[in-house]
PDB file of N, CA and C in Angstrom:
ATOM      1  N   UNK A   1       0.050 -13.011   5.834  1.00  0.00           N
ATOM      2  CA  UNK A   1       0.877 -12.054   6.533  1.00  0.00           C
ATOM      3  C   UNK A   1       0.107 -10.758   6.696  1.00  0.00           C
ATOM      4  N   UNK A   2       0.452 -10.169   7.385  1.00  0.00           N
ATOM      5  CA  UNK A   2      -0.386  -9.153   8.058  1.00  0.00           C
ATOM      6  C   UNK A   2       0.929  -7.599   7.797  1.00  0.00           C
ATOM      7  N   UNK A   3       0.103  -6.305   7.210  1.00  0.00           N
ATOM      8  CA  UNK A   3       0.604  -5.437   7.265  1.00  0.00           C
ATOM      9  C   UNK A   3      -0.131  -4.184   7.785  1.00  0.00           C
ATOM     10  N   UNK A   4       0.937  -2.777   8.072  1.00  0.00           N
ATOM     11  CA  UNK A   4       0.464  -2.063   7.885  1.00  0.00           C
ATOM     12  C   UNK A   4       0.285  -1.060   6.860  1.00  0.00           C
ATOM     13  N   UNK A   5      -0.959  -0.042   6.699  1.00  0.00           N
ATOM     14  CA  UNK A   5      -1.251   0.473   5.398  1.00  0.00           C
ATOM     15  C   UNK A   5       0.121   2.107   5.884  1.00  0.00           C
ATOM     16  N   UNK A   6       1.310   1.843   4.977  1.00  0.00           N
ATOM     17  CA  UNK A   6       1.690   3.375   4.841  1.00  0.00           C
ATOM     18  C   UNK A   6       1.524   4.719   4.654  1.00  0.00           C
ATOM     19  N   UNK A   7       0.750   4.200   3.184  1.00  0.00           N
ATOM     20  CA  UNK A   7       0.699   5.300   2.473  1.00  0.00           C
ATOM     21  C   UNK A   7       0.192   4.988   1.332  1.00  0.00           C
ATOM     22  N   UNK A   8      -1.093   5.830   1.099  1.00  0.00           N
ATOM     23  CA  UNK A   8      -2.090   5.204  -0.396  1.00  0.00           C
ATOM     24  C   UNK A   8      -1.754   6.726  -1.012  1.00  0.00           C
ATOM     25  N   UNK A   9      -1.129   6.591  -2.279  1.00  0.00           N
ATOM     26  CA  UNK A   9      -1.379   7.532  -3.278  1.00  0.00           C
ATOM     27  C   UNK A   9      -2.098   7.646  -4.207  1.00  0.00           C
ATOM     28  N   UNK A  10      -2.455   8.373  -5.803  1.00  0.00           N
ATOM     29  CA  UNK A  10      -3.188   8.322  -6.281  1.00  0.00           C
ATOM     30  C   UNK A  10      -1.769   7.364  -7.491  1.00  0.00           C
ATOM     31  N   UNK A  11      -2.857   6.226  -8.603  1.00  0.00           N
ATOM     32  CA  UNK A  11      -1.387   6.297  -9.551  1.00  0.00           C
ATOM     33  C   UNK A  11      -1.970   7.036 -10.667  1.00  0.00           C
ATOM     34  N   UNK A  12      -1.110   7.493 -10.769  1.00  0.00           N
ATOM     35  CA  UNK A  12      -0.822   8.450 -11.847  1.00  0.00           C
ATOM     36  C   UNK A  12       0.119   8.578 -13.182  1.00  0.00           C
ATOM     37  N   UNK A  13       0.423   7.443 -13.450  1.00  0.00           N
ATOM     38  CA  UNK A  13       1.590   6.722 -14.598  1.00  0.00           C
ATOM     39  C   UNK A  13       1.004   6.152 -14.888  1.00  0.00           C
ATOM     40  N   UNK A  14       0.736   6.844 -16.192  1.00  0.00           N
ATOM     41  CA  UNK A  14      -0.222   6.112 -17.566  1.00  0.00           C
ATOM     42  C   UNK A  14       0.566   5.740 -18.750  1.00  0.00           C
ATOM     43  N   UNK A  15       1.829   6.220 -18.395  1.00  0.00           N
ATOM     44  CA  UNK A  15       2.909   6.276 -19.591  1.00  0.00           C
ATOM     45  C   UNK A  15       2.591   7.652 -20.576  1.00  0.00           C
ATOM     46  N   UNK A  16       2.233   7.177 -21.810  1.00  0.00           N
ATOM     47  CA  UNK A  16       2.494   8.231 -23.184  1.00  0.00           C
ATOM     48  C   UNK A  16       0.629   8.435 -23.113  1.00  0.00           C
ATOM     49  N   UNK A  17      -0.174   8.145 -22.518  1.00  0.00           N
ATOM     50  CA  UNK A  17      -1.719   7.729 -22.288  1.00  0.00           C
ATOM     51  C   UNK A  17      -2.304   8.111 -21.463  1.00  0.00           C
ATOM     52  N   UNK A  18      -3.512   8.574 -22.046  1.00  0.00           N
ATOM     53  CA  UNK A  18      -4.142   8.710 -20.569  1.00  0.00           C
ATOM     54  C   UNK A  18      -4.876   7.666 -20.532  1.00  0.00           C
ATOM     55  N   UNK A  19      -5.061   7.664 -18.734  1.00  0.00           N
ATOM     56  CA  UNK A  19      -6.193   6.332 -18.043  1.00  0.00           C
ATOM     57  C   UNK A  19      -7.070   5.685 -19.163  1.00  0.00           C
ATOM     58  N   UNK A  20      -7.404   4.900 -19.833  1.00  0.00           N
ATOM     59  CA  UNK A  20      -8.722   4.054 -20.662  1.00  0.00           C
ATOM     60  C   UNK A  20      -9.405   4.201 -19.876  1.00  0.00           C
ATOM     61  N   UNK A  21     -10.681   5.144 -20.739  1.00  0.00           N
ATOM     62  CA  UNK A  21     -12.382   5.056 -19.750  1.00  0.00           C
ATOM     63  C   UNK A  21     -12.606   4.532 -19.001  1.00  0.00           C
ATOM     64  N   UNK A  22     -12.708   2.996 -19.915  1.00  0.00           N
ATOM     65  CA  UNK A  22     -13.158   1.664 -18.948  1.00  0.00           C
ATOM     66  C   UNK A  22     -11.918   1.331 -17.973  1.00  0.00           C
ATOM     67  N   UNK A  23     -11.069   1.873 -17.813  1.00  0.00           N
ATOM     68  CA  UNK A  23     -10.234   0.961 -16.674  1.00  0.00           C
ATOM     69  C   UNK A  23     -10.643   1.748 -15.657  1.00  0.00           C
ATOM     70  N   UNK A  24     -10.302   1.021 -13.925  1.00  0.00           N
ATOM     71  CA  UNK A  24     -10.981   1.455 -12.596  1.00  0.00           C
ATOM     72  C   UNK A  24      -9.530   2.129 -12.363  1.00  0.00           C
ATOM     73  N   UNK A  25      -9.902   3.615 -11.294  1.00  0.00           N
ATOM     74  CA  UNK A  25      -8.787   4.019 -10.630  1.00  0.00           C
ATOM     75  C   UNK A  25      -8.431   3.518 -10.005  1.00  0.00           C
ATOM     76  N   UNK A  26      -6.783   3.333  -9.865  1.00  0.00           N
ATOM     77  CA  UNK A  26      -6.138   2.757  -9.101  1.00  0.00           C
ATOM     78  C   UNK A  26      -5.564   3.631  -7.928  1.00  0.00           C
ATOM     79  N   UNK A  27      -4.778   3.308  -7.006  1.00  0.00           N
ATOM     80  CA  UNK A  27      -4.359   3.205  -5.824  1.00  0.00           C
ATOM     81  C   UNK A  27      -2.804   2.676  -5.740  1.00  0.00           C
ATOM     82  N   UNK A  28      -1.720   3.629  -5.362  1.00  0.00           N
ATOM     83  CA  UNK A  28      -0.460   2.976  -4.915  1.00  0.00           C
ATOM     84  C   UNK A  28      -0.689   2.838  -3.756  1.00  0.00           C
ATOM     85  N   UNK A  29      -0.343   1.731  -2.651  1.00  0.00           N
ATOM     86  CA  UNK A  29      -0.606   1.174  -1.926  1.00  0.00           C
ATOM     87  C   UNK A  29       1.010   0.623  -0.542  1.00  0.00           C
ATOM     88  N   UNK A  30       1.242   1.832  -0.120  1.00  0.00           N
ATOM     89  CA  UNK A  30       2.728   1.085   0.510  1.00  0.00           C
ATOM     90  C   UNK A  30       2.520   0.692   1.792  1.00  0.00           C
ATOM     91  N   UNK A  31       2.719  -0.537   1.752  1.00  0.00           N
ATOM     92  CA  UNK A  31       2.666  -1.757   3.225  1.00  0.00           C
ATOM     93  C   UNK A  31       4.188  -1.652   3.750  1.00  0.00           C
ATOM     94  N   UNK A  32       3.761  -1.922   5.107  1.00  0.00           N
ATOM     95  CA  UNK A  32       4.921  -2.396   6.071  1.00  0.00           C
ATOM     96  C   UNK A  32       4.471  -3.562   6.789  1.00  0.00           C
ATOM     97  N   UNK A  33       5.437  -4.670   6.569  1.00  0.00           N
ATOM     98  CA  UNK A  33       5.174  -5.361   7.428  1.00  0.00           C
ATOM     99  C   UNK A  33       5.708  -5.864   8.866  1.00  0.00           C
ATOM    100  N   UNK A  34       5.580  -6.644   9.551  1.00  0.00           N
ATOM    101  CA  UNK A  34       5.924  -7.013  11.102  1.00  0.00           C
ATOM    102  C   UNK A  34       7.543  -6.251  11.376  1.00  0.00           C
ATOM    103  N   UNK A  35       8.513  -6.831  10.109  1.00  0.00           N
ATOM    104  CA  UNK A  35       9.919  -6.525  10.251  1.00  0.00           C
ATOM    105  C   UNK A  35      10.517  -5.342   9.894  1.00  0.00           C
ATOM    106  N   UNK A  36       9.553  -4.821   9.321  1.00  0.00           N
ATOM    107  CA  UNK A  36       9.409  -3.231   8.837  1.00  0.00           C
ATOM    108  C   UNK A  36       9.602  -3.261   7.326  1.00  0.00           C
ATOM    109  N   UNK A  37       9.866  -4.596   6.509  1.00  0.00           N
ATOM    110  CA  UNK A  37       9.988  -4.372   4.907  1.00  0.00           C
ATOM    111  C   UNK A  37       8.863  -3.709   4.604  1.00  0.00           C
ATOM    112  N   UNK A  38       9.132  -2.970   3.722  1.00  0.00           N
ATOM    113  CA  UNK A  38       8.340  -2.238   3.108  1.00  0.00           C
ATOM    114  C   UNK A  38       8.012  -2.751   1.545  1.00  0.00           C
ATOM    115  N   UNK A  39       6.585  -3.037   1.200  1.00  0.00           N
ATOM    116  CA  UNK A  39       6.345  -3.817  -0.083  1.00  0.00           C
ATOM    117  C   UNK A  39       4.957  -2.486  -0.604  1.00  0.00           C
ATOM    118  N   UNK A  40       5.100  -2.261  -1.913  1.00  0.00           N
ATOM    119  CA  UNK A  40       4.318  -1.194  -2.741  1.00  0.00           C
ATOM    120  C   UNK A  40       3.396  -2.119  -3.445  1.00  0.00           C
ATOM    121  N   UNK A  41       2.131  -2.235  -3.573  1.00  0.00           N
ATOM    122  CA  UNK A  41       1.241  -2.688  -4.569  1.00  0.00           C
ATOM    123  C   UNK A  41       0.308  -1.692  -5.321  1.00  0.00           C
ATOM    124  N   UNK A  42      -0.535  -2.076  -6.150  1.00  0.00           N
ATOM    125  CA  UNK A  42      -1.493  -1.461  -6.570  1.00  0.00           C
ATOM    126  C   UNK A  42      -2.682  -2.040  -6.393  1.00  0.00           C
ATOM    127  N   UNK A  43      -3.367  -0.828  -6.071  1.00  0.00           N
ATOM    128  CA  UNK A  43      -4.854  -1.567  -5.267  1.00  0.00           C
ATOM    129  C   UNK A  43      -5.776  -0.596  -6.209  1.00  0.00           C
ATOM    130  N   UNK A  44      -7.192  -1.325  -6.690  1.00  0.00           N
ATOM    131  CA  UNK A  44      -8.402  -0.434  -7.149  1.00  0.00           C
ATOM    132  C   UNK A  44      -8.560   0.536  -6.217  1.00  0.00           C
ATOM    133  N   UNK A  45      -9.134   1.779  -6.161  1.00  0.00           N
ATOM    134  CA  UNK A  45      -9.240   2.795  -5.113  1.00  0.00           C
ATOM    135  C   UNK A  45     -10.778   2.900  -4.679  1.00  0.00           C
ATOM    136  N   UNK A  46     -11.681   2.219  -5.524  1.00  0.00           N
ATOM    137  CA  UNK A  46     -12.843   1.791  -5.137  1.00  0.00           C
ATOM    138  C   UNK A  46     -13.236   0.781  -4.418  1.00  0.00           C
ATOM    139  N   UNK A  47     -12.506  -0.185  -4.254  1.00  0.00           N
ATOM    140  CA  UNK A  47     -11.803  -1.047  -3.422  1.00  0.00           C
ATOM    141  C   UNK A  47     -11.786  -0.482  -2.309  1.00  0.00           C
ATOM    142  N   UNK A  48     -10.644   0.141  -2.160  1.00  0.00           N
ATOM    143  CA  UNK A  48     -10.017   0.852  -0.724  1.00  0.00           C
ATOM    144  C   UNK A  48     -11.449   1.166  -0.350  1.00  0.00           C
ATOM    145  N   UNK A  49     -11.804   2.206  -0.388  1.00  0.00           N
ATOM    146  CA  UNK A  49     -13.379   3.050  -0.101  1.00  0.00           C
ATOM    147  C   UNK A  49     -13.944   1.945   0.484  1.00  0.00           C
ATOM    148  N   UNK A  50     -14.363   1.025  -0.021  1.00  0.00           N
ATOM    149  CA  UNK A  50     -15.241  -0.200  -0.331  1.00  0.00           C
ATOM    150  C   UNK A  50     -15.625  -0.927   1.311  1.00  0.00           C
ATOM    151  N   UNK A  51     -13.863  -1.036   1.337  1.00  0.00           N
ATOM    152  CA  UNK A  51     -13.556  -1.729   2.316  1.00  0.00           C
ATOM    153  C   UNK A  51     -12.916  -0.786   3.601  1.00  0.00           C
ATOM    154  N   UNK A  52     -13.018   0.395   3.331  1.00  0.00           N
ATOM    155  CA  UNK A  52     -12.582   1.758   4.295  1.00  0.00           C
ATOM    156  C   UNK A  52     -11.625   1.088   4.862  1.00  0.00           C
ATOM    157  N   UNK A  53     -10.234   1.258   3.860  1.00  0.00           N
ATOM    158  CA  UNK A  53      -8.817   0.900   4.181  1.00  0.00           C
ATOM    159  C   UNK A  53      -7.852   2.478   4.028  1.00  0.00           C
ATOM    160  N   UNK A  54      -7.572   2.946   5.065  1.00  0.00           N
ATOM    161  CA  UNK A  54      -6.729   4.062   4.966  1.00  0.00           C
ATOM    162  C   UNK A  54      -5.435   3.955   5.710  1.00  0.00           C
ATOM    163  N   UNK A  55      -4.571   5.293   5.769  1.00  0.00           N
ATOM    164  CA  UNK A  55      -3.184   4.908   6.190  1.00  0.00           C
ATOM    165  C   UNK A  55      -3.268   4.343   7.762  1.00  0.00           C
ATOM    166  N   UNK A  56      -2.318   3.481   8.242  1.00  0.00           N
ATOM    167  CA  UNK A  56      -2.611   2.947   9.765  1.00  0.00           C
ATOM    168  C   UNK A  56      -3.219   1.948   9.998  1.00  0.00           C
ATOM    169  N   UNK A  57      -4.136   1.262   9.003  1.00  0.00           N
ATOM    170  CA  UNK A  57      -4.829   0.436   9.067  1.00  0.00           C
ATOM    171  C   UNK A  57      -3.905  -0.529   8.817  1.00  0.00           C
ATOM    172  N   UNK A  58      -4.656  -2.053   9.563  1.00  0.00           N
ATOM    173  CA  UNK A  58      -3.710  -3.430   9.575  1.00  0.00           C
ATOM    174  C   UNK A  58      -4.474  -4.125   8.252  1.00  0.00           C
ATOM    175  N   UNK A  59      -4.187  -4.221   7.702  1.00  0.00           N
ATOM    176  CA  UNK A  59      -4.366  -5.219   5.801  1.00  0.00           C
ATOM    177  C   UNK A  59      -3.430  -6.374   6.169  1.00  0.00           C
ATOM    178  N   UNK A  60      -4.359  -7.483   4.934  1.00  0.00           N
ATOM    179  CA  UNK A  60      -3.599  -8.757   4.958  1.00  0.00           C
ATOM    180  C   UNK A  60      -4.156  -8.696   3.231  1.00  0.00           C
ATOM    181  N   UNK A  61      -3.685  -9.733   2.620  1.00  0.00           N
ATOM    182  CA  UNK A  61      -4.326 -10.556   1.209  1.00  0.00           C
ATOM    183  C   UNK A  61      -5.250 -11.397   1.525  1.00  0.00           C
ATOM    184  N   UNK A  62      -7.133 -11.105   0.816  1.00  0.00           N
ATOM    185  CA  UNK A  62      -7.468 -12.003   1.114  1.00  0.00           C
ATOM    186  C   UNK A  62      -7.731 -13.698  -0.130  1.00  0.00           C
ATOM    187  N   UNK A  63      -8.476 -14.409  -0.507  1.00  0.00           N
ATOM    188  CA  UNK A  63      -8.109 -15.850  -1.390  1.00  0.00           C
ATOM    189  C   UNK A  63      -8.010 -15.118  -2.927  1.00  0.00           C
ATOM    190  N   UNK A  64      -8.085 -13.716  -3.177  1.00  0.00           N
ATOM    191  CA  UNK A  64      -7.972 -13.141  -4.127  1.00  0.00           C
ATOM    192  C   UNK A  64      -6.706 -12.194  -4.562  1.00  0.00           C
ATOM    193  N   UNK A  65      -6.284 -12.367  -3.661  1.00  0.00           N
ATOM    194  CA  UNK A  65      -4.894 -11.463  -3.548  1.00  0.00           C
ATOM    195  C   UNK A  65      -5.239  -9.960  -3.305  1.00  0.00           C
ATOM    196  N   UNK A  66      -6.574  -9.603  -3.172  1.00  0.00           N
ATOM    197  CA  UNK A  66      -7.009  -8.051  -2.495  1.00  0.00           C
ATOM    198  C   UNK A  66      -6.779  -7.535  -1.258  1.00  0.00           C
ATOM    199  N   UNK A  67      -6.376  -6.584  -0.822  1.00  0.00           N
ATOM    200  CA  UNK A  67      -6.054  -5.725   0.360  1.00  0.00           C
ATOM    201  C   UNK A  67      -7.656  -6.108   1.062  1.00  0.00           C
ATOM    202  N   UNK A  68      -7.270  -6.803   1.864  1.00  0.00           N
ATOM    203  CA  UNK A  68      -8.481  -6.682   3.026  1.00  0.00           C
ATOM    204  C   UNK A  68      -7.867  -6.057   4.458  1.00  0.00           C
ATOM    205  N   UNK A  69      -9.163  -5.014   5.514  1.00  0.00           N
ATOM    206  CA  UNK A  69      -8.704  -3.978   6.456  1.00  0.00           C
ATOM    207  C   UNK A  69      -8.470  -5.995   7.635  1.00  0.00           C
ATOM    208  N   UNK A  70      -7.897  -6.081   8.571  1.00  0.00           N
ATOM    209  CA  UNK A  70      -7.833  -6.631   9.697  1.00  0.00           C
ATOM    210  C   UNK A  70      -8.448  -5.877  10.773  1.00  0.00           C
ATOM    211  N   UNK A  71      -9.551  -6.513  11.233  1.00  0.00           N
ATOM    212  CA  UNK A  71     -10.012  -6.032  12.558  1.00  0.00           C
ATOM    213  C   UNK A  71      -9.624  -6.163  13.708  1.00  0.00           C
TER     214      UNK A  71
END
């Protein structure tokens, strides 16, 4: 299925914690798709960059379940 990218925030809910060193920044990630549902994931934000996915852009899942841009 094919979406569009809403709106990438930073996440920022670590709970009672801050971020672990070793973990990668993440990315809130809000999709719309064809019917207009709106579905929120979390995406690495090095990722995003990676793959120069910003708001407007058409994303699908690719055999990994990662935000890939649609050309």
């Amino acid at each position: 299925m094919m979406y569009t990218v809403k709106q990438i925030d930073e996440d920022l809910d670590f709970g009672c914690e801050e971020r672990p060193d070793d973990a990668p920044v993440m990315a809130i990630v809000t999709l719309v798709d064809s019917s207009g549902k709106e579905v929120t994931v979390k995406a690495e934000d090095a990722r995003l960059y990676e793959r120069n996915i910003n708001e407007g852009d058409k994303v699908c899942f690719d055999v990994n379940n990662k935000l890939e841009k649609v050309e």
